[in-house]
PDB file of N, CA and C in Angstrom:
ATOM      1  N   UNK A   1      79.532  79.861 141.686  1.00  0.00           N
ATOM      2  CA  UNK A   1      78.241  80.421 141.348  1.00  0.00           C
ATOM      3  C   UNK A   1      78.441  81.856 140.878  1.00  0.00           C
ATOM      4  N   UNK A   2      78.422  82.058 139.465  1.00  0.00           N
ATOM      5  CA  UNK A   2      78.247  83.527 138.977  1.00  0.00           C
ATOM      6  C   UNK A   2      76.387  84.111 139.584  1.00  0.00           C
ATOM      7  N   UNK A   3      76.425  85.042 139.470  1.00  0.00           N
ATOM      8  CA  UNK A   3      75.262  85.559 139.804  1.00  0.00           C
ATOM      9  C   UNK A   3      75.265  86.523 138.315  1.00  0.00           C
ATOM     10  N   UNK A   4      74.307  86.825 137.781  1.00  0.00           N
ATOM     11  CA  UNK A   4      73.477  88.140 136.556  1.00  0.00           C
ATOM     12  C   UNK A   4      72.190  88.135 137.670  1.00  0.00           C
ATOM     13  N   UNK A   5      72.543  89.922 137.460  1.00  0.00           N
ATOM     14  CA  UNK A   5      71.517  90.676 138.265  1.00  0.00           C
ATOM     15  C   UNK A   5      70.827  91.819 137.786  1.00  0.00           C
ATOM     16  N   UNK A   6      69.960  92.558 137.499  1.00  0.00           N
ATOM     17  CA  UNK A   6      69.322  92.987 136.698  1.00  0.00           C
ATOM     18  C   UNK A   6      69.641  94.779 137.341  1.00  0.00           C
ATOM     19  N   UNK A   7      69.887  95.477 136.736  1.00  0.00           N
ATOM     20  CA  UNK A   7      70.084  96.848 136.980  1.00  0.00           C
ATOM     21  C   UNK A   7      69.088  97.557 138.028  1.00  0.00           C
ATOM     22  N   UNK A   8      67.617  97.315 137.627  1.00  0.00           N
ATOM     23  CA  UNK A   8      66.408  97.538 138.524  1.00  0.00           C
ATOM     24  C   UNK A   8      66.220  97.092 139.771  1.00  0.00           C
ATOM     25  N   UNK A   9      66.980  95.882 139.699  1.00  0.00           N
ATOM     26  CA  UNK A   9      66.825  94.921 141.297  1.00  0.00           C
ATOM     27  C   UNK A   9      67.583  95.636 142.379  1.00  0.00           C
ATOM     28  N   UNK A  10      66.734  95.725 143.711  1.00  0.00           N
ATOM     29  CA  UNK A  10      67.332  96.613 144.249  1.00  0.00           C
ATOM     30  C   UNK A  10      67.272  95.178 145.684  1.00  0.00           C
ATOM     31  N   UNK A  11      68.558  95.002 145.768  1.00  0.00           N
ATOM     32  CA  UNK A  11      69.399  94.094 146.706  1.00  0.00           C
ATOM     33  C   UNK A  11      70.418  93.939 146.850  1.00  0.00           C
ATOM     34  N   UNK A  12      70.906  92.778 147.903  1.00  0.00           N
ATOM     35  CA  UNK A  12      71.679  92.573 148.624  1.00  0.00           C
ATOM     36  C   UNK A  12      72.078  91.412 147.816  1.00  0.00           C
ATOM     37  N   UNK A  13      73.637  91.766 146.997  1.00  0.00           N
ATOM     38  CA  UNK A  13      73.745  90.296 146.615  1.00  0.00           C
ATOM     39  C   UNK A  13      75.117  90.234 146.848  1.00  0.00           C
ATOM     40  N   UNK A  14      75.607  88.342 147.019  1.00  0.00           N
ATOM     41  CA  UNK A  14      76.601  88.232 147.540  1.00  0.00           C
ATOM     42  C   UNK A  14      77.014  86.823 145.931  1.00  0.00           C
ATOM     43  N   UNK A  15      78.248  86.889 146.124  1.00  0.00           N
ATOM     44  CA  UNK A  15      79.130  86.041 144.887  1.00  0.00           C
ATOM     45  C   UNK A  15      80.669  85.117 145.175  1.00  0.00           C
ATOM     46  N   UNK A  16      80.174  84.296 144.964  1.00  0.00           N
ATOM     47  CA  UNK A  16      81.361  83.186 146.054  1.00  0.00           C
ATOM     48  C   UNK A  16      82.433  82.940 144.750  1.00  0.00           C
ATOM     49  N   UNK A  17      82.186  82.580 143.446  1.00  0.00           N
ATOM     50  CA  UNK A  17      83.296  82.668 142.509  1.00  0.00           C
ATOM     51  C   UNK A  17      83.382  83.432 141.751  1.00  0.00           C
ATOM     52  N   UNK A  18      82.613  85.164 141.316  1.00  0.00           N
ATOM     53  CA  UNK A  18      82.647  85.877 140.888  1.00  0.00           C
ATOM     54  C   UNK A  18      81.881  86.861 140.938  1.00  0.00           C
ATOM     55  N   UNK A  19      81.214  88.048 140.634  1.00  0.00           N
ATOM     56  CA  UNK A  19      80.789  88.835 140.219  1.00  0.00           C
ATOM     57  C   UNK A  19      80.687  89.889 138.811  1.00  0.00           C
ATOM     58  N   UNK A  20      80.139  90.232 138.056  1.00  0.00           N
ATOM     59  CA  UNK A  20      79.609  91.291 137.163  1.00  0.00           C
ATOM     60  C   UNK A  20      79.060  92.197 137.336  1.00  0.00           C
ATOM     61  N   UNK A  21      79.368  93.624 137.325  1.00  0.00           N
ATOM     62  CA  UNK A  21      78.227  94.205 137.734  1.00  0.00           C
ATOM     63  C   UNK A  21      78.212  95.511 136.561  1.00  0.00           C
ATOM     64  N   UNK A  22      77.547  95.642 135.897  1.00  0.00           N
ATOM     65  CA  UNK A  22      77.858  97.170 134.853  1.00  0.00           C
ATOM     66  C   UNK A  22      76.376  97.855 134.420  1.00  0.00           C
ATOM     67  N   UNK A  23      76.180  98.799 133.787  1.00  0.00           N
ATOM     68  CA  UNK A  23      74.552  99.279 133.333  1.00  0.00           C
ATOM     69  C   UNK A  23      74.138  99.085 132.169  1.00  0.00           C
ATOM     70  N   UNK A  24      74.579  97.483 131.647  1.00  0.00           N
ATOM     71  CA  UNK A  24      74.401  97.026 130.998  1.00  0.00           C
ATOM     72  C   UNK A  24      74.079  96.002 130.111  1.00  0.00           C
ATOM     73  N   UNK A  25      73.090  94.994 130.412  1.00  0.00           N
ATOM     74  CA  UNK A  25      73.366  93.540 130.470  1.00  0.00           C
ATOM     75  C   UNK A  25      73.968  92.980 129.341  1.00  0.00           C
ATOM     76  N   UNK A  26      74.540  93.281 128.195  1.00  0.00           N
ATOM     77  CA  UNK A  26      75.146  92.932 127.238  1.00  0.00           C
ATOM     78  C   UNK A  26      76.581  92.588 127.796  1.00  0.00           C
ATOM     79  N   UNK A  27      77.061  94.288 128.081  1.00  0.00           N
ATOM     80  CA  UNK A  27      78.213  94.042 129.259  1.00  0.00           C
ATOM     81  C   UNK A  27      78.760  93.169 130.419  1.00  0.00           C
ATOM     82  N   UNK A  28      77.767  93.278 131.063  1.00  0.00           N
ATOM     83  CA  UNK A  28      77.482  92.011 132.311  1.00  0.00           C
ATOM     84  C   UNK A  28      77.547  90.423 131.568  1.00  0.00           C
ATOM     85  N   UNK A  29      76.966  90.365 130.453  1.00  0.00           N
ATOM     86  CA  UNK A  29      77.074  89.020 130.150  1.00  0.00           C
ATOM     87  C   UNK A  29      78.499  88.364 129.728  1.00  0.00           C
ATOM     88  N   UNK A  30      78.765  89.697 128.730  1.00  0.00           N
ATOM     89  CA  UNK A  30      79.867  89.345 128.431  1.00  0.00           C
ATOM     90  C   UNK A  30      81.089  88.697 129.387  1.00  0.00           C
ATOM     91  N   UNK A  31      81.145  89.690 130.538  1.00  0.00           N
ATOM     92  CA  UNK A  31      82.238  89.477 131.974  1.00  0.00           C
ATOM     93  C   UNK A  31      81.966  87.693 132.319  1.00  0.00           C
ATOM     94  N   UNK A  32      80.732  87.693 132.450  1.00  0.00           N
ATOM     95  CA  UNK A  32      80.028  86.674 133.126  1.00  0.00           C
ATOM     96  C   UNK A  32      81.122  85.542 132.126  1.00  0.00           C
ATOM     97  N   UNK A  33      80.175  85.465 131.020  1.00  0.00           N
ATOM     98  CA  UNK A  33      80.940  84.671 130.153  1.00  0.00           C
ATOM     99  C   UNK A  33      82.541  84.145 129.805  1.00  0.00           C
ATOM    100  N   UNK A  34      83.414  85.447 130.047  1.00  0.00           N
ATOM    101  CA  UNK A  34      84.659  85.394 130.463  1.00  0.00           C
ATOM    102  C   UNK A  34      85.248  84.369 131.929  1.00  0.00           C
ATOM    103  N   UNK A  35      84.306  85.006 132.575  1.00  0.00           N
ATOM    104  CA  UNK A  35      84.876  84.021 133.567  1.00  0.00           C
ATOM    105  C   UNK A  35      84.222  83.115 133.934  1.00  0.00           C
ATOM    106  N   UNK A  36      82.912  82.834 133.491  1.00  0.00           N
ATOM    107  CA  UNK A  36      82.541  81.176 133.166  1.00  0.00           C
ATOM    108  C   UNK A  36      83.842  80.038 132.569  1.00  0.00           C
ATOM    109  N   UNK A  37      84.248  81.087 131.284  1.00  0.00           N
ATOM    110  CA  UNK A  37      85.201  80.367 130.662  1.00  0.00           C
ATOM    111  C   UNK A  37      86.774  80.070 131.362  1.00  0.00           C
ATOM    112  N   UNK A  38      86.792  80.895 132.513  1.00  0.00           N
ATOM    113  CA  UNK A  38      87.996  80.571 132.916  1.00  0.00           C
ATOM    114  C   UNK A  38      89.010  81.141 133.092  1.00  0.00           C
ATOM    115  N   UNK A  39      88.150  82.631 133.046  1.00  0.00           N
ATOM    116  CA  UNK A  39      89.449  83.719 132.589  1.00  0.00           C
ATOM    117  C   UNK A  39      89.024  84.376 134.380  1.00  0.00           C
ATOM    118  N   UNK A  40      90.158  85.567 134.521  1.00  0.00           N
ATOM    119  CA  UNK A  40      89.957  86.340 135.441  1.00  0.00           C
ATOM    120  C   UNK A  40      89.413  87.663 135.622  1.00  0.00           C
ATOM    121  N   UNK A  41      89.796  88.275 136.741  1.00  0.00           N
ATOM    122  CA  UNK A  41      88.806  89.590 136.789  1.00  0.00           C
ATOM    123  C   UNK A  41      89.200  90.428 135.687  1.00  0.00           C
ATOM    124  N   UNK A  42      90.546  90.298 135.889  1.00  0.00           N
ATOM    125  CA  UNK A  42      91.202  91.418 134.649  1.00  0.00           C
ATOM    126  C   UNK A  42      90.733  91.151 133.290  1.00  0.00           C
ATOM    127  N   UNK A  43      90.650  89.683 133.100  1.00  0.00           N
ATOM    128  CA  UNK A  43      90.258  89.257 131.532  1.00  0.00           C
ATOM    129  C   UNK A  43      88.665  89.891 131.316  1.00  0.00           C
ATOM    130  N   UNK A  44      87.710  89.589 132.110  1.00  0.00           N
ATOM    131  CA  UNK A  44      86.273  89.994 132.659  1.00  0.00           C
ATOM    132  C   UNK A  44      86.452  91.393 132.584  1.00  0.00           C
ATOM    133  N   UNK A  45      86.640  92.373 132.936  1.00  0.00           N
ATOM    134  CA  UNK A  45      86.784  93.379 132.836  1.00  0.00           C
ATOM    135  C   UNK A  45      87.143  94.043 131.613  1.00  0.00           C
ATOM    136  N   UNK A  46      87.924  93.833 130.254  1.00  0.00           N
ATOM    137  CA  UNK A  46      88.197  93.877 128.914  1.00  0.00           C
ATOM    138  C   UNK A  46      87.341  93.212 128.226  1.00  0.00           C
ATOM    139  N   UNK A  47      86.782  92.629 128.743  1.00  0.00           N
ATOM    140  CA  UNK A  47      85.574  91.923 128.016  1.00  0.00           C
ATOM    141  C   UNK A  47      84.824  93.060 128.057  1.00  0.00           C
ATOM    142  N   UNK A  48      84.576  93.494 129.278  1.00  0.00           N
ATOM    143  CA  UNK A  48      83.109  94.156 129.211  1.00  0.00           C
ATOM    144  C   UNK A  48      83.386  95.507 129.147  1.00  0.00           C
ATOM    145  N   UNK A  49      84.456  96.059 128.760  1.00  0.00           N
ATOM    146  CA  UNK A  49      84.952  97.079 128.150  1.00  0.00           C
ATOM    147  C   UNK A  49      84.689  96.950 126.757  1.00  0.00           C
ATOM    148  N   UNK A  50      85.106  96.291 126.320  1.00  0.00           N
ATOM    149  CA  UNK A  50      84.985  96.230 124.731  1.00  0.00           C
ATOM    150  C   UNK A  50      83.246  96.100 124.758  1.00  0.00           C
ATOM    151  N   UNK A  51      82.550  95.724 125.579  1.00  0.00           N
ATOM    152  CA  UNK A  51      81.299  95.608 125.019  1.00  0.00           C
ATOM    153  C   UNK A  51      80.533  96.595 125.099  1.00  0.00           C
ATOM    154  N   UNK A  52      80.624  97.482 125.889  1.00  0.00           N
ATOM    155  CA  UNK A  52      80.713  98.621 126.324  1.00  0.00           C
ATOM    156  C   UNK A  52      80.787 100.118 125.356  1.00  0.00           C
ATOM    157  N   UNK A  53      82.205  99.619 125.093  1.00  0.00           N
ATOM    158  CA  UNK A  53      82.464 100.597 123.752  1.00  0.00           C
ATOM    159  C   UNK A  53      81.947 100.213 122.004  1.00  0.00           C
ATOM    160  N   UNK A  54      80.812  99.043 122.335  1.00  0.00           N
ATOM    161  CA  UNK A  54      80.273  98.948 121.342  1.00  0.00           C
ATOM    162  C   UNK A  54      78.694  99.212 121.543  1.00  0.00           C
ATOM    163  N   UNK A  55      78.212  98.912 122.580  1.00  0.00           N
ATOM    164  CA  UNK A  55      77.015  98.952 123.079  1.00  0.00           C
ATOM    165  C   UNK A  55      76.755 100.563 123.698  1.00  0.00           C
ATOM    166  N   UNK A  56      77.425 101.487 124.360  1.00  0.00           N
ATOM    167  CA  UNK A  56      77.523 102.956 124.639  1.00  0.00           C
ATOM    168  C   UNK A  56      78.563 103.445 124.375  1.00  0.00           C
ATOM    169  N   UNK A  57      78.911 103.706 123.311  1.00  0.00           N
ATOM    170  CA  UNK A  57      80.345 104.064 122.942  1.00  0.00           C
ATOM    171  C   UNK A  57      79.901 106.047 123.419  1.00  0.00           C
ATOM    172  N   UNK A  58      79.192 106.561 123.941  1.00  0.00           N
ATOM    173  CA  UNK A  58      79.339 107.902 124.497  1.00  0.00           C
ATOM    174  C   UNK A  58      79.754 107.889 125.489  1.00  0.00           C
ATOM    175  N   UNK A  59      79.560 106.374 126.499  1.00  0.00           N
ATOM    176  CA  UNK A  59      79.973 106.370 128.050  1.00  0.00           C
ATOM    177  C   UNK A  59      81.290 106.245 128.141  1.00  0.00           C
ATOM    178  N   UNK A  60      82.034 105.821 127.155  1.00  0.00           N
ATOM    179  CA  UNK A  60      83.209 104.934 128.089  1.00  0.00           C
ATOM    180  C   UNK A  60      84.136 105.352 126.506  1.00  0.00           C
ATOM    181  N   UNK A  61      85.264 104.393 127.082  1.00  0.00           N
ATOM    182  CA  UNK A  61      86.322 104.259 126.299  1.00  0.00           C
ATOM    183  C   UNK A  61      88.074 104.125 126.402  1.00  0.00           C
ATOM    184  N   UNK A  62      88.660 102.759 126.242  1.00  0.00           N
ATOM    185  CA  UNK A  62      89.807 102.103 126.685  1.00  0.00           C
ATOM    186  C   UNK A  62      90.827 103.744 126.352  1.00  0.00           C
ATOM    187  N   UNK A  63      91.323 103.679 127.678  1.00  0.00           N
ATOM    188  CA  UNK A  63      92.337 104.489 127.900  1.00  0.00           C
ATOM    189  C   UNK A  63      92.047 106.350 128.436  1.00  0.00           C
ATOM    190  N   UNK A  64      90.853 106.078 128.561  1.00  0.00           N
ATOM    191  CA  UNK A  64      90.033 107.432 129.084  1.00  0.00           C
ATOM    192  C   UNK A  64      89.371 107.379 129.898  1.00  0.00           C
ATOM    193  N   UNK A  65      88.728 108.632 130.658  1.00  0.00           N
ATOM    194  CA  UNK A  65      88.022 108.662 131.997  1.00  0.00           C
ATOM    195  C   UNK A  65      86.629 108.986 131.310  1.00  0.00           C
ATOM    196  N   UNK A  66      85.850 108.134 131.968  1.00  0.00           N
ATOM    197  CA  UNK A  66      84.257 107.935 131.534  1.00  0.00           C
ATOM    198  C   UNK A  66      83.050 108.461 132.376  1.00  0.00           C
ATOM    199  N   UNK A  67      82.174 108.357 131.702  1.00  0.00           N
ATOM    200  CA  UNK A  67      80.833 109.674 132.785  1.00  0.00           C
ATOM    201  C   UNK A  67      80.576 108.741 134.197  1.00  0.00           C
ATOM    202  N   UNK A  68      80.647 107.242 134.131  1.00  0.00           N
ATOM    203  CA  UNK A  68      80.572 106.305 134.971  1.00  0.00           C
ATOM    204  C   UNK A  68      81.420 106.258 135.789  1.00  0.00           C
ATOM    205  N   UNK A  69      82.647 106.395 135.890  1.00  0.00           N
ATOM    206  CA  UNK A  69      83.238 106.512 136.660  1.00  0.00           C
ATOM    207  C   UNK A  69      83.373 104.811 137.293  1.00  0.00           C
ATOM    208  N   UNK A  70      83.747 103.919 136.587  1.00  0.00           N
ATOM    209  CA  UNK A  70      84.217 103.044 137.114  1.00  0.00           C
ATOM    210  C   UNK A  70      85.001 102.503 137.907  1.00  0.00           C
ATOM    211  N   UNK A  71      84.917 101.599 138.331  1.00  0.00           N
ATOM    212  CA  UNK A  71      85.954 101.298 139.511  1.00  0.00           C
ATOM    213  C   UNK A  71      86.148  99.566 139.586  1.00  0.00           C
ATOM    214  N   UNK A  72      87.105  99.436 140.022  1.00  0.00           N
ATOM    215  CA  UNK A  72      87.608  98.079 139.600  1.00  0.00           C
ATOM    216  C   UNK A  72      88.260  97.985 141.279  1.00  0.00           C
ATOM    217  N   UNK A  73      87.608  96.676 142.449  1.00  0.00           N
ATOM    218  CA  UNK A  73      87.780  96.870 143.231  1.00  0.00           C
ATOM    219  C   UNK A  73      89.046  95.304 143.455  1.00  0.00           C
ATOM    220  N   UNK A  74      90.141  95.469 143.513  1.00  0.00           N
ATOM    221  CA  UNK A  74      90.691  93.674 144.175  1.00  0.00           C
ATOM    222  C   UNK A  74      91.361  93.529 145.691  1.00  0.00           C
ATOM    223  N   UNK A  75      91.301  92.518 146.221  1.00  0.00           N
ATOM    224  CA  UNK A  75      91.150  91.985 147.522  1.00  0.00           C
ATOM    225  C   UNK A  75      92.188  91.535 147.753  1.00  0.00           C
ATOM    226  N   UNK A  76      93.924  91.358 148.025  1.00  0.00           N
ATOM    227  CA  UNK A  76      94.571  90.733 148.639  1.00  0.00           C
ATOM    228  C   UNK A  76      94.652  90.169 149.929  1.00  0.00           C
ATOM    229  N   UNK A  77      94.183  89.142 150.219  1.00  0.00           N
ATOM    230  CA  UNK A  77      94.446  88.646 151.455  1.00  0.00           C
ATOM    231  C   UNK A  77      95.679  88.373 151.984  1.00  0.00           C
ATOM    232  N   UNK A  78      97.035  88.563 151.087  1.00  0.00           N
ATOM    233  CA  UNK A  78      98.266  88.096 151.849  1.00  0.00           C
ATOM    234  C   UNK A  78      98.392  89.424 152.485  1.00  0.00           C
ATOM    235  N   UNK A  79      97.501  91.043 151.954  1.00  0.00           N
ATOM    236  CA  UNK A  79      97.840  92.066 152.568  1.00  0.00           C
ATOM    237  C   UNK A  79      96.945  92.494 153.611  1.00  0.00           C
ATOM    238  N   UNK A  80      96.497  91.656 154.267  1.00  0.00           N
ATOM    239  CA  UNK A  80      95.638  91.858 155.519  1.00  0.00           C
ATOM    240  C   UNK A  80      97.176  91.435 156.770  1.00  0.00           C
TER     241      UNK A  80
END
């Protein structure tokens, strides 16, 4: 179950085979779409970079530090 969640919505949401989350729903869709298709976080994440730098190209940009300050969070469980 992907979840799309709307920037305004102010909750508690939880995501059992993925998540998206950006200030942007173009962005967000894009990720979404990525890993609908099968790809991973990393692939999801270049997705919505590139969409990003087409949709706010003042915010962001591959290989630079952005006003957003993104963050890209991953989970190893073999390192628990």
């Amino acid at each position: 179950m992907l979840l799309l969640v709307s920037k305004a919505a102010i909750m508690s949401v939880v995501g059992r085979d993925g998540m998206v989350s950006t200030g942007n729903s173009y962005a967000t869709e894009a990720g979404v779409a990525v890993l609908r298709g099968g790809g991973n976080a990393i692939d999801a994440m270049f997705a919505v970079q590139a969409m990003l730098n087409v949709v706010q190209p003042q915010w962001t940009g591959f290989g630079g530090h952005d006003e957003a300050g993104e963050v890209m969070m991953k989970h190893l469980p073999s390192s628990l």
